[in-house]
N, C-alpha and C. Protein backbone atom coordinates (compact mmCIF):
# COMPACT_ATOMS: atom_id res chain seq x y z
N UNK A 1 5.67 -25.29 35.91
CA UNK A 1 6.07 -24.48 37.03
C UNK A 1 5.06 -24.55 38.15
N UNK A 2 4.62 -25.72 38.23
CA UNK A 2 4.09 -25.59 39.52
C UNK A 2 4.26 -25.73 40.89
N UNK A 3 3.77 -25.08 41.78
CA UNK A 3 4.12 -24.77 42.83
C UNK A 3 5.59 -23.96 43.29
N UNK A 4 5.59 -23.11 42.25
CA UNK A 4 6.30 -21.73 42.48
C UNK A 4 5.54 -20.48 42.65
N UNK A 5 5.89 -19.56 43.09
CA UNK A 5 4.94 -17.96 43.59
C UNK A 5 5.16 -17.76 42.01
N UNK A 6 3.95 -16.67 41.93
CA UNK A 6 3.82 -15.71 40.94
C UNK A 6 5.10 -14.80 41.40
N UNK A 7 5.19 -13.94 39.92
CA UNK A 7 5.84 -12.97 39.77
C UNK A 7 5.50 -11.91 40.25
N UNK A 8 4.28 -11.77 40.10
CA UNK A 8 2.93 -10.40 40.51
C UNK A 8 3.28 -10.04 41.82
N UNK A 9 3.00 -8.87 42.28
CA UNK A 9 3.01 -8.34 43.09
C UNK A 9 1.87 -7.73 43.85
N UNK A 10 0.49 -8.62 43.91
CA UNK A 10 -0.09 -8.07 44.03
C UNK A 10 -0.66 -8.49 45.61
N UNK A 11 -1.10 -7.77 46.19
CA UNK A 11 -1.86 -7.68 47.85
C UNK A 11 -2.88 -8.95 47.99
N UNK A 12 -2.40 -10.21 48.97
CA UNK A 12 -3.53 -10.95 49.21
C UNK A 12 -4.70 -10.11 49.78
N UNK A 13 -6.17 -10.70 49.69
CA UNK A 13 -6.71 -10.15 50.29
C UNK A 13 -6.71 -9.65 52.10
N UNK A 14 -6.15 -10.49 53.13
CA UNK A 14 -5.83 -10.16 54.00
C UNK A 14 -5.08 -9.01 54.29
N UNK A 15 -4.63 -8.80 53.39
CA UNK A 15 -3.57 -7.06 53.84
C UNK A 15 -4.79 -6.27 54.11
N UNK A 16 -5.89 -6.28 53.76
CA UNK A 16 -6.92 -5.28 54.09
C UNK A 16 -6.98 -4.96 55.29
N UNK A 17 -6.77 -3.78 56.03
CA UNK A 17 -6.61 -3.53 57.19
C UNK A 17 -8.21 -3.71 57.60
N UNK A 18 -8.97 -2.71 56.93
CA UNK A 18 -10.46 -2.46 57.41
C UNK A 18 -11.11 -3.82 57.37
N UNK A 19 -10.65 -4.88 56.68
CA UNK A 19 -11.60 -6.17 56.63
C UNK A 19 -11.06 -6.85 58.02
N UNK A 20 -9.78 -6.66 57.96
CA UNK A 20 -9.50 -7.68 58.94
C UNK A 20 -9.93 -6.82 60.20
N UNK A 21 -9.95 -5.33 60.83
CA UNK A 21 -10.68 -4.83 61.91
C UNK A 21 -11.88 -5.31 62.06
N UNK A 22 -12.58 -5.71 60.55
CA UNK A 22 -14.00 -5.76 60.68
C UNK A 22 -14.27 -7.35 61.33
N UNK A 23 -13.66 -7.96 60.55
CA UNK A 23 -13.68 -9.71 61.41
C UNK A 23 -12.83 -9.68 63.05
N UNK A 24 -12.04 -8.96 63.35
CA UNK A 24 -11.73 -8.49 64.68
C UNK A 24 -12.26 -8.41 65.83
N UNK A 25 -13.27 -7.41 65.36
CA UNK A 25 -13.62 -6.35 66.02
C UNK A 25 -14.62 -6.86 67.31
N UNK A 26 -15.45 -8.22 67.35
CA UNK A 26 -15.97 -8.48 67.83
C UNK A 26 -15.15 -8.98 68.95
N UNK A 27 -14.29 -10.22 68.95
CA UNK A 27 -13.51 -11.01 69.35
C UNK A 27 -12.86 -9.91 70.25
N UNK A 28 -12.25 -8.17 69.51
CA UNK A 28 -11.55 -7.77 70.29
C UNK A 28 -12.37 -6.88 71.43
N UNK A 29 -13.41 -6.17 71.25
CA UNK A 29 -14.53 -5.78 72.08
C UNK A 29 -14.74 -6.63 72.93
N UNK A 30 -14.94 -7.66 72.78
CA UNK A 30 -15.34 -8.81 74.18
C UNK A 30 -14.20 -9.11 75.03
N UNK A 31 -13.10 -8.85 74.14
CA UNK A 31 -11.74 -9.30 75.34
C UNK A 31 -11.28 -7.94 76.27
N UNK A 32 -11.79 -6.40 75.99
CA UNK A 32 -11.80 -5.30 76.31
C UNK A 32 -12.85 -5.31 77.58
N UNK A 33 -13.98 -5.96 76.97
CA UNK A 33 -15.41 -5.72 77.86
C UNK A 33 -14.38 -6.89 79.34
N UNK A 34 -14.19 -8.14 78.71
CA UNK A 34 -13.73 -8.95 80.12
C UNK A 34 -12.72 -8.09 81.01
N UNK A 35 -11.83 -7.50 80.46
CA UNK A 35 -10.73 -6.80 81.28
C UNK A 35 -11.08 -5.89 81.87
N UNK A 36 -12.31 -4.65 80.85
CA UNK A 36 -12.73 -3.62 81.86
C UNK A 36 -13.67 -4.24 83.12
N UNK A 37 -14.33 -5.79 83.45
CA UNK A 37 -14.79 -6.09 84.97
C UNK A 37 -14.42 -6.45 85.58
N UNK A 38 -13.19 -7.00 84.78
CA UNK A 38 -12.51 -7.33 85.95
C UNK A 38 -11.40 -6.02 86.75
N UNK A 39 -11.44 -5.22 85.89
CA UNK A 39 -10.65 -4.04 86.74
C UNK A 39 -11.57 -3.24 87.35
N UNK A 40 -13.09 -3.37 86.62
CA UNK A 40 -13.57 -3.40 88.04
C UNK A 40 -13.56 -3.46 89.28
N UNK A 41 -13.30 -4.78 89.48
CA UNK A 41 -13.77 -5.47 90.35
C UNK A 41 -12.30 -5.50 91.16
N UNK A 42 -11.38 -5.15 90.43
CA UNK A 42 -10.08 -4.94 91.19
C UNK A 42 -9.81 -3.12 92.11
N UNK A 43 -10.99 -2.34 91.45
CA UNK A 43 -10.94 -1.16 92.00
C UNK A 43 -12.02 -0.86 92.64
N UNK A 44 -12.31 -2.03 93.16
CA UNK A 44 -13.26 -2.09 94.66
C UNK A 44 -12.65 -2.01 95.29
N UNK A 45 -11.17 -2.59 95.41
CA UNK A 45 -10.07 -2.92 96.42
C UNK A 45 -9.57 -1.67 97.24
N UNK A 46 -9.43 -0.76 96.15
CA UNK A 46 -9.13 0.69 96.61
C UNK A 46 -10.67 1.52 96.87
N UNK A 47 -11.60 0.88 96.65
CA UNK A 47 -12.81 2.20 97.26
C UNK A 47 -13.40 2.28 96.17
N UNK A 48 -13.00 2.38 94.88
CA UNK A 48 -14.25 2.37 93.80
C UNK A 48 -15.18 1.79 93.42
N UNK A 49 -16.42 2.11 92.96
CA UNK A 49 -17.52 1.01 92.43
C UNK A 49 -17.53 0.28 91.51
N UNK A 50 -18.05 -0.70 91.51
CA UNK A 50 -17.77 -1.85 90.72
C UNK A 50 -18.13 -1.31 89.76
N UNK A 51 -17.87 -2.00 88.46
CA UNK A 51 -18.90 -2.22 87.11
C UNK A 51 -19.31 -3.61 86.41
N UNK A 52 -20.70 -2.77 86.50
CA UNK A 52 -21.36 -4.26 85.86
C UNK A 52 -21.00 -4.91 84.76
N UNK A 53 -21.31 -5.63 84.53
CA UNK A 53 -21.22 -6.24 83.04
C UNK A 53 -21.91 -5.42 82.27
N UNK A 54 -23.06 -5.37 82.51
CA UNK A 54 -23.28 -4.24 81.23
C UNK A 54 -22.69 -2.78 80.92
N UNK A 55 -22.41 -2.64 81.83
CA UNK A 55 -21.47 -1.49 81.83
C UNK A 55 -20.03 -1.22 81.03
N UNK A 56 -19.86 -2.68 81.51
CA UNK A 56 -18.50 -2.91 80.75
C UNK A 56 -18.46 -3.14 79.47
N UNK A 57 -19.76 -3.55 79.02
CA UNK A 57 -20.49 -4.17 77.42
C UNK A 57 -19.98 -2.41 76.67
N UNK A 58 -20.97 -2.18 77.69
CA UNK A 58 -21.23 -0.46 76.98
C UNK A 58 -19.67 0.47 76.96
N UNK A 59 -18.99 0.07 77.90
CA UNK A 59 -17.73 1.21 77.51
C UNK A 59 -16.99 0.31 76.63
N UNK A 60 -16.87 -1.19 76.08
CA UNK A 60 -15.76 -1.98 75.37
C UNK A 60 -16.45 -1.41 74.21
N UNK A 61 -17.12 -0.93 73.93
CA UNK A 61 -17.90 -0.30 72.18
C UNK A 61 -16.85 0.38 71.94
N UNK A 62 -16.89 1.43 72.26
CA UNK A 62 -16.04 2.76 71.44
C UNK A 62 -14.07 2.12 72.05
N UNK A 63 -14.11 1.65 73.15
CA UNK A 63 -12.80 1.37 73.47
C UNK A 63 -12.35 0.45 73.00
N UNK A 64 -12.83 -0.45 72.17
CA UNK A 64 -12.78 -2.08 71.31
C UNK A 64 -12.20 -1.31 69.88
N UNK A 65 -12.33 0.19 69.66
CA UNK A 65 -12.21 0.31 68.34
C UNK A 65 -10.27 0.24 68.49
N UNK A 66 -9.97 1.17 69.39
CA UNK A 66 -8.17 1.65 68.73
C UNK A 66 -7.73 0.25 69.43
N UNK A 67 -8.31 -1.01 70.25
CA UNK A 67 -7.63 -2.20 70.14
C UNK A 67 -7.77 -2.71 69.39
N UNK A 68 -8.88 -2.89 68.51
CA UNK A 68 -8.96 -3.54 66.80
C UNK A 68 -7.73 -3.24 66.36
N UNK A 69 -7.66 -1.76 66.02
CA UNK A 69 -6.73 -1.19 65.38
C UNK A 69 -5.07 -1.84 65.66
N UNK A 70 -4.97 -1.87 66.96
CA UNK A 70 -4.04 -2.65 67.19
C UNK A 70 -3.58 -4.23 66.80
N UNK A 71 -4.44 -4.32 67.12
CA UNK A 71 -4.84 -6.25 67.09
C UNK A 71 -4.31 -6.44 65.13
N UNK A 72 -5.21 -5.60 64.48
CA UNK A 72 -5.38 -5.74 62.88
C UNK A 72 -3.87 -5.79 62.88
N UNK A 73 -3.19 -4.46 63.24
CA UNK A 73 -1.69 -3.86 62.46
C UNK A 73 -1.03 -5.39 63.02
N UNK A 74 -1.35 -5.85 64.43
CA UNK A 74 -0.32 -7.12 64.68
C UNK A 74 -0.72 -8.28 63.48
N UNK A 75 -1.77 -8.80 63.81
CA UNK A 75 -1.88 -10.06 62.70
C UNK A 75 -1.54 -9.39 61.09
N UNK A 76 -1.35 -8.40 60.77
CA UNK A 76 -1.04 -8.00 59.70
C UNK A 76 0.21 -8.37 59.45
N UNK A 77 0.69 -7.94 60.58
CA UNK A 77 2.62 -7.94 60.54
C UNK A 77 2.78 -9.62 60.50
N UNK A 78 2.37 -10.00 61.48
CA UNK A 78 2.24 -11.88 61.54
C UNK A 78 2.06 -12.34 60.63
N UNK A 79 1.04 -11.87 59.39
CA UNK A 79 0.99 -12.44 57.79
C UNK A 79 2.24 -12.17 57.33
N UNK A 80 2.55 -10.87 57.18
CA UNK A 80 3.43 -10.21 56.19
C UNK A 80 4.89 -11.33 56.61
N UNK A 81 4.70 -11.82 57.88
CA UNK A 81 6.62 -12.26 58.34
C UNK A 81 6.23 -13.95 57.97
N UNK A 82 4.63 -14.10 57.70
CA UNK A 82 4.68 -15.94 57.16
C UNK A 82 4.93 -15.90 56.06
N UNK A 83 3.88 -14.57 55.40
CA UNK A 83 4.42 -14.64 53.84
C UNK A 83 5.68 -14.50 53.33
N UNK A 84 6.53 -14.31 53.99
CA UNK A 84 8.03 -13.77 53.32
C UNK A 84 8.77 -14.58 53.84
């Protein structure tokens, strides 16, 4: 019987939500940090002050977390619809 699925039912390791946030999390913080300078830099247009890059470093921390969260539940779903 080879190369048939098991019977088992058991969870690849990727279903792990928290592992896969944790390999995420970087990738998704940095794509948060790029968007918050550049909206920056788009709300100069109207009168506001820019933000620096580091600035933007510093607010994509805590705001990188509920897009992880997001990001994880999608590639989760994206496994779950290859696996099946």
């Amino acid at each position: 019987m080879s190369g048939t699925r098991s019977a088992s039912k058991t969870a690849p390791r990727t279903r792990s939500l928290w592992r896969l946030g944790l390999l995420l999390y970087p990738f998704t913080a940095a794509a948060v940090a790029i968007n918050l300078f550049l909206l920056g830099l788009l709300g100069q247009s109207v009168g506001l002050p820019a933000l620096s890059p580091l600035q933007s470093l510093v607010w994509a921390l805590p705001l990188g977390l509920p897009a992880t969260w997001a990001v994880a539940r999608w590639v989760q779903g994206l496994i779950a619809r290859a696996e099946a």
